[in-house]
Every structure is written in structure tokens, then in C-alpha cells.
PDB file of N, CA and C in Angstrom:
ATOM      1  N   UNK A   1      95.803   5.014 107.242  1.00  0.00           N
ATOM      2  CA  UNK A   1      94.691   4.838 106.328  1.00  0.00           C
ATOM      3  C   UNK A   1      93.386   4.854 107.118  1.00  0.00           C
ATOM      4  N   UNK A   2      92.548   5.819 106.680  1.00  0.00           N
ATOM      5  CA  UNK A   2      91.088   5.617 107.091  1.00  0.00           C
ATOM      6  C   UNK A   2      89.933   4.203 106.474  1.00  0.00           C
ATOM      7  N   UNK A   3      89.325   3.558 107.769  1.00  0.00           N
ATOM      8  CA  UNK A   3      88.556   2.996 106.913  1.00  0.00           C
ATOM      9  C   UNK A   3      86.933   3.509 107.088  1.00  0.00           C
ATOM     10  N   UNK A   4      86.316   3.609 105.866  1.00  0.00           N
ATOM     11  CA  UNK A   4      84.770   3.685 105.859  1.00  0.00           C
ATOM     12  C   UNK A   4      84.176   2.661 105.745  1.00  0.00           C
ATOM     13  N   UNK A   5      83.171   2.430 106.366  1.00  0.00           N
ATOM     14  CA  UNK A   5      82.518   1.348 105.919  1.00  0.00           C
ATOM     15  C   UNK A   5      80.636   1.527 105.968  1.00  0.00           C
ATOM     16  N   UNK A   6      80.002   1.455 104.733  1.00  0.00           N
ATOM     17  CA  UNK A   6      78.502   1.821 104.304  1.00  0.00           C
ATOM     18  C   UNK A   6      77.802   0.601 104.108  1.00  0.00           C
ATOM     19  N   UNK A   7      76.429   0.548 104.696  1.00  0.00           N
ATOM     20  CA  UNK A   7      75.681  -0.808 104.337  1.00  0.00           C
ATOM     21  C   UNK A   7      74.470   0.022 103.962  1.00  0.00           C
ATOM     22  N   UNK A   8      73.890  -0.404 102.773  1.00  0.00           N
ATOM     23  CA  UNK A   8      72.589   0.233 102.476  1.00  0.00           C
ATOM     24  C   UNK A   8      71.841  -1.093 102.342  1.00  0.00           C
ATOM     25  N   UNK A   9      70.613  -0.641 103.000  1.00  0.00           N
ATOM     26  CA  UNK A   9      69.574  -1.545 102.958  1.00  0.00           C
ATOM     27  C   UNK A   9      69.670  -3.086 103.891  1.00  0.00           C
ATOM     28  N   UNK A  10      70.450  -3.267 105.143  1.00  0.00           N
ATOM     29  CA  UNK A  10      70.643  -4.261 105.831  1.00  0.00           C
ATOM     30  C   UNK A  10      71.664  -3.735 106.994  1.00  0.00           C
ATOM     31  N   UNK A  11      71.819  -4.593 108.017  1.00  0.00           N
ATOM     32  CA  UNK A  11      72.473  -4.051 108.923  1.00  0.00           C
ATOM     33  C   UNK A  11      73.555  -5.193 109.357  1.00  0.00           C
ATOM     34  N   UNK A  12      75.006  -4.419 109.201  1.00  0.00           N
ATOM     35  CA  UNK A  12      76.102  -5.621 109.245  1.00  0.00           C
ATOM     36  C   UNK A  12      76.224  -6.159 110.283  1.00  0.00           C
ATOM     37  N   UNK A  13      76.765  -7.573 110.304  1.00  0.00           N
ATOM     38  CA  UNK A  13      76.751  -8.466 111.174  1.00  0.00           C
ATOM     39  C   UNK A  13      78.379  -8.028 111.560  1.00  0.00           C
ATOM     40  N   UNK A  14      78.366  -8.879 112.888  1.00  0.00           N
ATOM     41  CA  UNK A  14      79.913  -8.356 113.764  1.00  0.00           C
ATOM     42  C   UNK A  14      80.725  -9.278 112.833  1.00  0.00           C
ATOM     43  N   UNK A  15      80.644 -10.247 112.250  1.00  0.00           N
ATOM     44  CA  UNK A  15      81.781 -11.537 111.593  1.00  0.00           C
ATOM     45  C   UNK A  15      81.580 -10.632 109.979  1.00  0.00           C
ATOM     46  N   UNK A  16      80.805 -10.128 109.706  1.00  0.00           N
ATOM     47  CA  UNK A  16      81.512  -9.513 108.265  1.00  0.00           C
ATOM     48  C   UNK A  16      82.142  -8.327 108.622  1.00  0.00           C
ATOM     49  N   UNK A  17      81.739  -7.323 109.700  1.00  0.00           N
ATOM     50  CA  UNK A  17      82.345  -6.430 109.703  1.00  0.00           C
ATOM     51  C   UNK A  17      84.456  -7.093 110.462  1.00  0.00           C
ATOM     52  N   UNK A  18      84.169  -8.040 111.599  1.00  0.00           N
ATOM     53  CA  UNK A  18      85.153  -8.639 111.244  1.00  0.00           C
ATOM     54  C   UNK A  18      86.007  -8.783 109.951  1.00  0.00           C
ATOM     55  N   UNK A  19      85.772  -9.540 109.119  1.00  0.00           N
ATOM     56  CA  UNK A  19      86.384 -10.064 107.674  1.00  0.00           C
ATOM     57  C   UNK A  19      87.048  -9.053 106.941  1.00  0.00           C
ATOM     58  N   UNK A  20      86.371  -7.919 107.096  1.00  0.00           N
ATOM     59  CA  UNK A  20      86.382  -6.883 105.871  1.00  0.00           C
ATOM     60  C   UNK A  20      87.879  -6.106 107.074  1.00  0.00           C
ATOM     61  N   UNK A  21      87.832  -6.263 108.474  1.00  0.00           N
ATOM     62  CA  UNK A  21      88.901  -5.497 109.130  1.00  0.00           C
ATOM     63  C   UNK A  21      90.361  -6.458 109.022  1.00  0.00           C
ATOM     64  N   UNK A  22      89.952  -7.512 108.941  1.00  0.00           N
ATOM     65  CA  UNK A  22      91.068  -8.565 108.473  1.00  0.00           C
ATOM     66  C   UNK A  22      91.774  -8.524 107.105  1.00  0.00           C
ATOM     67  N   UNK A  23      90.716  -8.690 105.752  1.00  0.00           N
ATOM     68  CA  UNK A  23      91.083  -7.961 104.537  1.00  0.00           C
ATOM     69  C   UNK A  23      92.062  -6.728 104.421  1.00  0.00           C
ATOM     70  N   UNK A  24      91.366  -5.963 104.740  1.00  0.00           N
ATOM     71  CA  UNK A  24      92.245  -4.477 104.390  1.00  0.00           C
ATOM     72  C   UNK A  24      93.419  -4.190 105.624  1.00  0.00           C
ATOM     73  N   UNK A  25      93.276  -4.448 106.365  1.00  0.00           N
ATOM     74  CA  UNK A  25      94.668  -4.666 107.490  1.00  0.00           C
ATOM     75  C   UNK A  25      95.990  -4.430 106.528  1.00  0.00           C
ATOM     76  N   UNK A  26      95.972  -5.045 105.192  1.00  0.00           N
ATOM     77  CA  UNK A  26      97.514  -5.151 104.749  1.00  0.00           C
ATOM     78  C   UNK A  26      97.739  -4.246 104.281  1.00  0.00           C
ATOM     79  N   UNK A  27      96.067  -3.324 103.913  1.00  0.00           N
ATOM     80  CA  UNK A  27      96.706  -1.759 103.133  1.00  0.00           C
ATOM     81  C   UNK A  27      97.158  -0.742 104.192  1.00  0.00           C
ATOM     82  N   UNK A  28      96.908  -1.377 105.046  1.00  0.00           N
ATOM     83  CA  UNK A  28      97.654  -0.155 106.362  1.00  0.00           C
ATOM     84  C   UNK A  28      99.305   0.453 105.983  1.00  0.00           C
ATOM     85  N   UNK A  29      99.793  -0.936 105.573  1.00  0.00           N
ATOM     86  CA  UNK A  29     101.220  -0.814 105.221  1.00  0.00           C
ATOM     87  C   UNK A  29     101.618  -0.591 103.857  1.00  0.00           C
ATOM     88  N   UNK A  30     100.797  -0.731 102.632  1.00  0.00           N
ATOM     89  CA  UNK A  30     100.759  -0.834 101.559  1.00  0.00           C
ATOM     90  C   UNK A  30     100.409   1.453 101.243  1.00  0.00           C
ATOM     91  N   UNK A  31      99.199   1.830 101.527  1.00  0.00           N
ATOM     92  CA  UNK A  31      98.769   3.184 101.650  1.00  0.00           C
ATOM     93  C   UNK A  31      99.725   4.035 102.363  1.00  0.00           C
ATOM     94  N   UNK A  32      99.557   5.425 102.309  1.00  0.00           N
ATOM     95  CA  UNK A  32     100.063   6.372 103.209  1.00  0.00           C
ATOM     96  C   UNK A  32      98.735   6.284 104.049  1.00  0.00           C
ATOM     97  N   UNK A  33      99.526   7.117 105.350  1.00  0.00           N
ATOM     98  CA  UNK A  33      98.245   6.874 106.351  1.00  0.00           C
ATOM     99  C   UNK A  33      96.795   8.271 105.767  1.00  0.00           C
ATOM    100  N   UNK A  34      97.729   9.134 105.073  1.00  0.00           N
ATOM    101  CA  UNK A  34      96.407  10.163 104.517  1.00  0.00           C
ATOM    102  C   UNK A  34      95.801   9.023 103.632  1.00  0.00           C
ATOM    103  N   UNK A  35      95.429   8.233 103.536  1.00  0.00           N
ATOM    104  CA  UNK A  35      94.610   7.625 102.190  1.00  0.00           C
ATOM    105  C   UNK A  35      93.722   7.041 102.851  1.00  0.00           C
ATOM    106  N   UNK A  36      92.481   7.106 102.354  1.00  0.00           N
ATOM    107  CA  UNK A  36      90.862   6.400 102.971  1.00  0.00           C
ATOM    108  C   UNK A  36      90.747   5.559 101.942  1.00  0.00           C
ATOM    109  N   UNK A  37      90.240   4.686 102.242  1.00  0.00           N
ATOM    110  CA  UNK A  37      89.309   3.634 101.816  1.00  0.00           C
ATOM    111  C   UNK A  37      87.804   3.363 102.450  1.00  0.00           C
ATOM    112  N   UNK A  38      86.872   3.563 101.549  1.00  0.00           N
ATOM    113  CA  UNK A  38      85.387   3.529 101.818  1.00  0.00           C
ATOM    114  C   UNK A  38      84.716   2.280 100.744  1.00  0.00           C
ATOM    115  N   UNK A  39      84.234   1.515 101.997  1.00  0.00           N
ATOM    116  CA  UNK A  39      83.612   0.393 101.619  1.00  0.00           C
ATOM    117  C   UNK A  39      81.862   0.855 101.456  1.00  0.00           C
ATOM    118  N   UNK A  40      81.264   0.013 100.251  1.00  0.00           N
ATOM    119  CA  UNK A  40      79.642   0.701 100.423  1.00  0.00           C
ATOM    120  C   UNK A  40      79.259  -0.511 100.006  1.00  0.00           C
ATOM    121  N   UNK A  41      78.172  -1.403 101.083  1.00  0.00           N
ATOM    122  CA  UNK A  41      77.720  -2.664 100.897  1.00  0.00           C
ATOM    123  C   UNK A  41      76.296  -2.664 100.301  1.00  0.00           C
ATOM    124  N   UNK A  42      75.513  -3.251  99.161  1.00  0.00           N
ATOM    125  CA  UNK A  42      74.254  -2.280  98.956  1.00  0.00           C
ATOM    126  C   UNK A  42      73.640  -4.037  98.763  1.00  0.00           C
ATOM    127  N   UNK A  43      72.217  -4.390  99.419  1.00  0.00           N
ATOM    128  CA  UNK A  43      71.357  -5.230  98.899  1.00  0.00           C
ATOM    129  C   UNK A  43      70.432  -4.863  97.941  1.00  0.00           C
ATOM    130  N   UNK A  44      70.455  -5.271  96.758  1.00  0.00           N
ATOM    131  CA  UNK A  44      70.098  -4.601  95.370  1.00  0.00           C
ATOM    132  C   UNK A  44      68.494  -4.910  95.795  1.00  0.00           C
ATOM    133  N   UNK A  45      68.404  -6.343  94.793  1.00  0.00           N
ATOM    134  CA  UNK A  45      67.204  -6.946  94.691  1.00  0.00           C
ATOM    135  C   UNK A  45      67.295  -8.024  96.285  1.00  0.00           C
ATOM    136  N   UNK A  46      66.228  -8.287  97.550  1.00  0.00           N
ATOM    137  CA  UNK A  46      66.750  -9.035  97.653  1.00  0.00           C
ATOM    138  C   UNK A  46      66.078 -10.521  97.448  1.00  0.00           C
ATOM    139  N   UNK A  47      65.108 -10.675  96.911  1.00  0.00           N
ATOM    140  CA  UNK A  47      64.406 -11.855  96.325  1.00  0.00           C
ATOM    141  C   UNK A  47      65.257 -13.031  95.289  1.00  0.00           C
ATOM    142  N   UNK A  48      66.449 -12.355  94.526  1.00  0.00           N
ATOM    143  CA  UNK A  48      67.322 -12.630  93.837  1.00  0.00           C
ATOM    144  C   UNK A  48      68.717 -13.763  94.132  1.00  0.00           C
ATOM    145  N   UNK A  49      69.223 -13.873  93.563  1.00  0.00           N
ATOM    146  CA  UNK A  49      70.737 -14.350  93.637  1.00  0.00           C
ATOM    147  C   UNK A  49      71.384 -13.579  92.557  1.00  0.00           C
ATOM    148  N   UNK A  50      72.530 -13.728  93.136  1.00  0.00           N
ATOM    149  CA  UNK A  50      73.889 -12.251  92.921  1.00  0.00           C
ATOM    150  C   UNK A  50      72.929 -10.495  93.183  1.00  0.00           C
ATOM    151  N   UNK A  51      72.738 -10.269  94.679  1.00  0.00           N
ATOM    152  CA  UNK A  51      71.952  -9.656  95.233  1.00  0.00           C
ATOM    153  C   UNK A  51      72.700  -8.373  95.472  1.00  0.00           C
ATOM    154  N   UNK A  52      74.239  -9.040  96.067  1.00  0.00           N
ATOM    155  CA  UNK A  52      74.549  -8.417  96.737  1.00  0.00           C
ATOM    156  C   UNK A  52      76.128  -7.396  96.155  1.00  0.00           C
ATOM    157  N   UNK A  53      75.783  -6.467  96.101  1.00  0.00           N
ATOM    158  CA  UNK A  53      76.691  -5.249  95.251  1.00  0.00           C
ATOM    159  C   UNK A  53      77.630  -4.691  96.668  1.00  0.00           C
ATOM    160  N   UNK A  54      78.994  -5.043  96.035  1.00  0.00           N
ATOM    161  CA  UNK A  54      79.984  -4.680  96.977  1.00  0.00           C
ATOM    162  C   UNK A  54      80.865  -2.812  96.053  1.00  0.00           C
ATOM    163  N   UNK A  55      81.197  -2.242  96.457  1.00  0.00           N
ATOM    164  CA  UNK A  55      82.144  -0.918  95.860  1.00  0.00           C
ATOM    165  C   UNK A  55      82.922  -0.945  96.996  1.00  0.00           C
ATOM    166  N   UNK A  56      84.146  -0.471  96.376  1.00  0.00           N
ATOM    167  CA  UNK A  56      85.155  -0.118  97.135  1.00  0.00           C
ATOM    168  C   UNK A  56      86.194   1.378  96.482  1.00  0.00           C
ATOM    169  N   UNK A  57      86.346   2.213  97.539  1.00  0.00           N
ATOM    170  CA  UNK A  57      87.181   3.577  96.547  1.00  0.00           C
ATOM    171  C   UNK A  57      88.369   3.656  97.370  1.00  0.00           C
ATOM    172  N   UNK A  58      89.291   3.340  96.687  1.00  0.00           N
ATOM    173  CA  UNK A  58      90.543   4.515  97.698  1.00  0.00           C
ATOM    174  C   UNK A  58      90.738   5.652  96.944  1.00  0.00           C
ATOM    175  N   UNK A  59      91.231   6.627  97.989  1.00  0.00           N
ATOM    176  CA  UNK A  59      91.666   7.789  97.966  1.00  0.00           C
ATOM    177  C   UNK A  59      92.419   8.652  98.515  1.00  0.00           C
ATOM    178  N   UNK A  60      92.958   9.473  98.335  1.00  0.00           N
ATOM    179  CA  UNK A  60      93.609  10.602  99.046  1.00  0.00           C
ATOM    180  C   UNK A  60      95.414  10.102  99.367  1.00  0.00           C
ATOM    181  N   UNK A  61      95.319   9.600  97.934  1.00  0.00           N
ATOM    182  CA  UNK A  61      97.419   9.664  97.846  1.00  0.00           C
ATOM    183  C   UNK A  61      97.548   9.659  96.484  1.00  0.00           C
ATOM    184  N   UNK A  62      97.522  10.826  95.976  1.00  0.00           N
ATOM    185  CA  UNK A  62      97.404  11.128  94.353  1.00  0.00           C
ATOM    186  C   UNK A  62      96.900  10.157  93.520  1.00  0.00           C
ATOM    187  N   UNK A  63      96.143   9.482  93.531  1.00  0.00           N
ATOM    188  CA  UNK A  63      95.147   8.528  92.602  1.00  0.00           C
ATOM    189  C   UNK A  63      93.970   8.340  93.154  1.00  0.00           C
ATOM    190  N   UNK A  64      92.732   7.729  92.168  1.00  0.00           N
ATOM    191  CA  UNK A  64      91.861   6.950  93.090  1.00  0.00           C
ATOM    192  C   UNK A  64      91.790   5.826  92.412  1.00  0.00           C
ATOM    193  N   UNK A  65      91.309   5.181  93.022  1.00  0.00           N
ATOM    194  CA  UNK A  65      90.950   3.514  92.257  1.00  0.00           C
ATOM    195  C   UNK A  65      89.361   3.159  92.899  1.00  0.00           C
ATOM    196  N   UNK A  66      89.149   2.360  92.098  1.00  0.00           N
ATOM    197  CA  UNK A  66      87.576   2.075  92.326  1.00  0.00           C
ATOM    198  C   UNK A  66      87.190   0.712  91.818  1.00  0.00           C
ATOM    199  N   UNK A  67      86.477  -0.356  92.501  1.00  0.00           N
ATOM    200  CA  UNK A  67      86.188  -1.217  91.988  1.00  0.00           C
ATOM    201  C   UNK A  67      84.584  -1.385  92.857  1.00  0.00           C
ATOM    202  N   UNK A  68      83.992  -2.486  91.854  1.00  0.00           N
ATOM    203  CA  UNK A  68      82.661  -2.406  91.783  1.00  0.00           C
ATOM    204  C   UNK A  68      82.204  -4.392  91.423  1.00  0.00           C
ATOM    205  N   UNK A  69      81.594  -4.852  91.890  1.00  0.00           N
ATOM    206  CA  UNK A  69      80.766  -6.230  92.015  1.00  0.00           C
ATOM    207  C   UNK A  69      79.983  -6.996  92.376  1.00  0.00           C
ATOM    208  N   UNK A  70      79.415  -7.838  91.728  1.00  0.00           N
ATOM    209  CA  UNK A  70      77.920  -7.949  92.545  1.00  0.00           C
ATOM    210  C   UNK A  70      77.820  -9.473  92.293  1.00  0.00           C
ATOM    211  N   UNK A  71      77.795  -9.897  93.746  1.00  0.00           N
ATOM    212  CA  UNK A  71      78.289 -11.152  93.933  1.00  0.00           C
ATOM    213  C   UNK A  71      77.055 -11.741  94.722  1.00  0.00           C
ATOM    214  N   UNK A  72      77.475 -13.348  95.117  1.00  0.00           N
ATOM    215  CA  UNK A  72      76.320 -14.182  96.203  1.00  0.00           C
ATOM    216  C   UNK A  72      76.355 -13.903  97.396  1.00  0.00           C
ATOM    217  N   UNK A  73      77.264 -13.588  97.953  1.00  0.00           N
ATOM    218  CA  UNK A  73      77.979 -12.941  99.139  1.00  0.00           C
ATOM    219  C   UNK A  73      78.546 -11.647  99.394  1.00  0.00           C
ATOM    220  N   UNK A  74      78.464 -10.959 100.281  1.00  0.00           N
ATOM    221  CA  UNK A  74      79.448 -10.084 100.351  1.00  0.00           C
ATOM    222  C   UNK A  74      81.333 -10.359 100.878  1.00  0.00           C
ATOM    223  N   UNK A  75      81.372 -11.389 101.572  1.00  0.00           N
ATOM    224  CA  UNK A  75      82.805 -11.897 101.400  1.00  0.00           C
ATOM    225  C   UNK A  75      83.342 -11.735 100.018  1.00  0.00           C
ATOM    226  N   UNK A  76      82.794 -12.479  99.040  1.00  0.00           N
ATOM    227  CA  UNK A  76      83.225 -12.985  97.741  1.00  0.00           C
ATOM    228  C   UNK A  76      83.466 -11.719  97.270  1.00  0.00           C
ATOM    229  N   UNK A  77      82.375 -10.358  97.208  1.00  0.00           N
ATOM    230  CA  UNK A  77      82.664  -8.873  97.077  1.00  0.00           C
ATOM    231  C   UNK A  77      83.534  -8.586  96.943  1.00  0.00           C
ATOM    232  N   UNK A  78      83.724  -8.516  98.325  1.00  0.00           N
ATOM    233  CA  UNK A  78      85.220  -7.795  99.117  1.00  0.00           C
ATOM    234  C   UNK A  78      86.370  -8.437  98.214  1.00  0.00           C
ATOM    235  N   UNK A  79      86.340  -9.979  98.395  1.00  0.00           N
ATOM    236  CA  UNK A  79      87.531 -10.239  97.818  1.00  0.00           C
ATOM    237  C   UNK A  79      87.921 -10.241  96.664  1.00  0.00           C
ATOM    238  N   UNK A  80      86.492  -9.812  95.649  1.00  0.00           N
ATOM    239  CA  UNK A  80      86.939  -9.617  94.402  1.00  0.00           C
ATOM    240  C   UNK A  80      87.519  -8.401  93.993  1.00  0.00           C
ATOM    241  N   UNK A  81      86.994  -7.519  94.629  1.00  0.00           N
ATOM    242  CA  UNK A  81      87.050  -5.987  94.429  1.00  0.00           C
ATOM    243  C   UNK A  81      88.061  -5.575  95.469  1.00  0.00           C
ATOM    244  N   UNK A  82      88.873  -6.468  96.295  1.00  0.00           N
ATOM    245  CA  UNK A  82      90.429  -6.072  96.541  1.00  0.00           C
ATOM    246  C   UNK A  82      91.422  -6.616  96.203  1.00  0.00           C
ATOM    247  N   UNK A  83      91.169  -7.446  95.103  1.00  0.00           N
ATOM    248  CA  UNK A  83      91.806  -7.998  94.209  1.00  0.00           C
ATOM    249  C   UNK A  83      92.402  -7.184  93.033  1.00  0.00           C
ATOM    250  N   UNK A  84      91.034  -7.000  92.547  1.00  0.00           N
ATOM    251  CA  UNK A  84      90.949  -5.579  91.748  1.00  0.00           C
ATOM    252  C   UNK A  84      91.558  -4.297  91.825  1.00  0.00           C
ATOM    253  N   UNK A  85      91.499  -3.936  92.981  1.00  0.00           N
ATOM    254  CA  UNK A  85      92.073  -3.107  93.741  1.00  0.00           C
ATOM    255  C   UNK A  85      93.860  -2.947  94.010  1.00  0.00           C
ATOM    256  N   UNK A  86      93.822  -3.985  94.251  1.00  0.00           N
ATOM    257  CA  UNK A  86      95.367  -4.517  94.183  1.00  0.00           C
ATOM    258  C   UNK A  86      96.033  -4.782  92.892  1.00  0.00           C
ATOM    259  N   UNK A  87      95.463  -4.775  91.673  1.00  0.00           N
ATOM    260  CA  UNK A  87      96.178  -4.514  90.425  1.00  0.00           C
ATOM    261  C   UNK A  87      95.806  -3.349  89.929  1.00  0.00           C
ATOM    262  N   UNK A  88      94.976  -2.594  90.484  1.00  0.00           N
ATOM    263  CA  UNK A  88      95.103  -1.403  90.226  1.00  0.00           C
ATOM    264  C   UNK A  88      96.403  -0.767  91.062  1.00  0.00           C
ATOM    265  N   UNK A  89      96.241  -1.031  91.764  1.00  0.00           N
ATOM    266  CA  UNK A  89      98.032  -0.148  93.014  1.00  0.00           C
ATOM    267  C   UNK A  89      99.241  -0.841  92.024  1.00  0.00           C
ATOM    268  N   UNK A  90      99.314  -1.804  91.455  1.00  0.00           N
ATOM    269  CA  UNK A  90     100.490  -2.510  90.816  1.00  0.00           C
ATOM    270  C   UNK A  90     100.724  -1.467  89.523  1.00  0.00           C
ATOM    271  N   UNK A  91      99.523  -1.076  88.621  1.00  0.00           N
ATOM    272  CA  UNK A  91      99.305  -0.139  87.941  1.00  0.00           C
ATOM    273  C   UNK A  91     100.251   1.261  88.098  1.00  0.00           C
ATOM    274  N   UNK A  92      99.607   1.704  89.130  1.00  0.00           N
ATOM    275  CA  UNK A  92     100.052   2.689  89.983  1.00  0.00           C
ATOM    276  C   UNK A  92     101.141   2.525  90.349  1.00  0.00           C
ATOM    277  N   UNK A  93     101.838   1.673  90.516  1.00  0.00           N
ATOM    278  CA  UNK A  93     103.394   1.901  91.178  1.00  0.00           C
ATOM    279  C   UNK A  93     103.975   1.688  90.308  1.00  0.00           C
ATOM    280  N   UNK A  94     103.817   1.357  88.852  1.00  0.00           N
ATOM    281  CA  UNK A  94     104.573   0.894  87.821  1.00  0.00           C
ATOM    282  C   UNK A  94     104.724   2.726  86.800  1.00  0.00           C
ATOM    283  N   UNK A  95     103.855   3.419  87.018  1.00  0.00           N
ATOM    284  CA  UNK A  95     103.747   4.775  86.210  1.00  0.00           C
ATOM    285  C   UNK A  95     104.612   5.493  86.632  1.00  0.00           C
TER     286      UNK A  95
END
């Protein structure tokens, strides 16, 4: 599995880019290795709270899935939207 990883508008710190390599670690075994996953981290507003817009796409093993959230954190992101992500594959393996 490929990973991407996009930050618009801020520049990632080594402990999130950490987190997010810890997270997806389990789709290594879960994906075929042709399948990418591209992370895109975006600071919307940032004067705000719930600022911060997490997306996530896999692709490239006959489906895609996509999830999308905009959270206080980008941890909370990630983990919502591979949550998401992960009942989407349950989806998918059930068809």
C-alpha cells in the first residue's frame, strides 16, 4: 500500500506525521499492496474552532472509498475518517 500524505495551508509536525504512520500501519495487511491511500490535511478557517478538515481516499483495488471531516484536531480527523473508512471495507467485503 502506498501512503500519500497532503497538508494545505500549515506545515506538519513530526508527532502527527508520526500518528497518522501508526494509524494506517494495519491497512498494510488489510489492502493489496497496489492500493494507495492519500491523506489531505486542509486548515479551513483558522481563527475558528472545528478548523481543521481531514479527507482520506483509498484506491487502486477495485473500489474507492472516501471519507471526509472537520474536526478540533487533526488526530480526531484521522480517527474519524478511518473509522469510516473501515466500514466502508466491511461494506466491501460483504458484496
Amino acid at each position: 500500500m502506498t501512503l500519500n500524505t497532503q497538508c494545505i495551508n500549515f506545515d506538519i509536525a513530526e508527532h502527527l506525521r508520526q500518528y497518522i504512520t501508526k494509524k494506517t500501519r494495519r491497512y498494510e495487511k488489510l489492502l493489496p499492496a497496489s492500493a494507495e491511500m492519500e491523506i489531505r490535511m486542509t486548515v479551513v478557517k483558522p481563527e475558528t474552532n472545528l478548523n481543521k478538515e481531514t479527507r482520506i481516499r483509498v484506491s487502486g483495488f477495485g473500489a474507492e472509498l472516501f471519507a471526509q471531516k472537520t474536526c478540533d484536531t487533526f488526530e480526531q480527523g484521522i480517527d474519524e475518517c478511518l473509522e469510516a473508512i473501515d466500514r466502508q471495507l466491511e461494506k466491501q467485503k460483504d458484496k
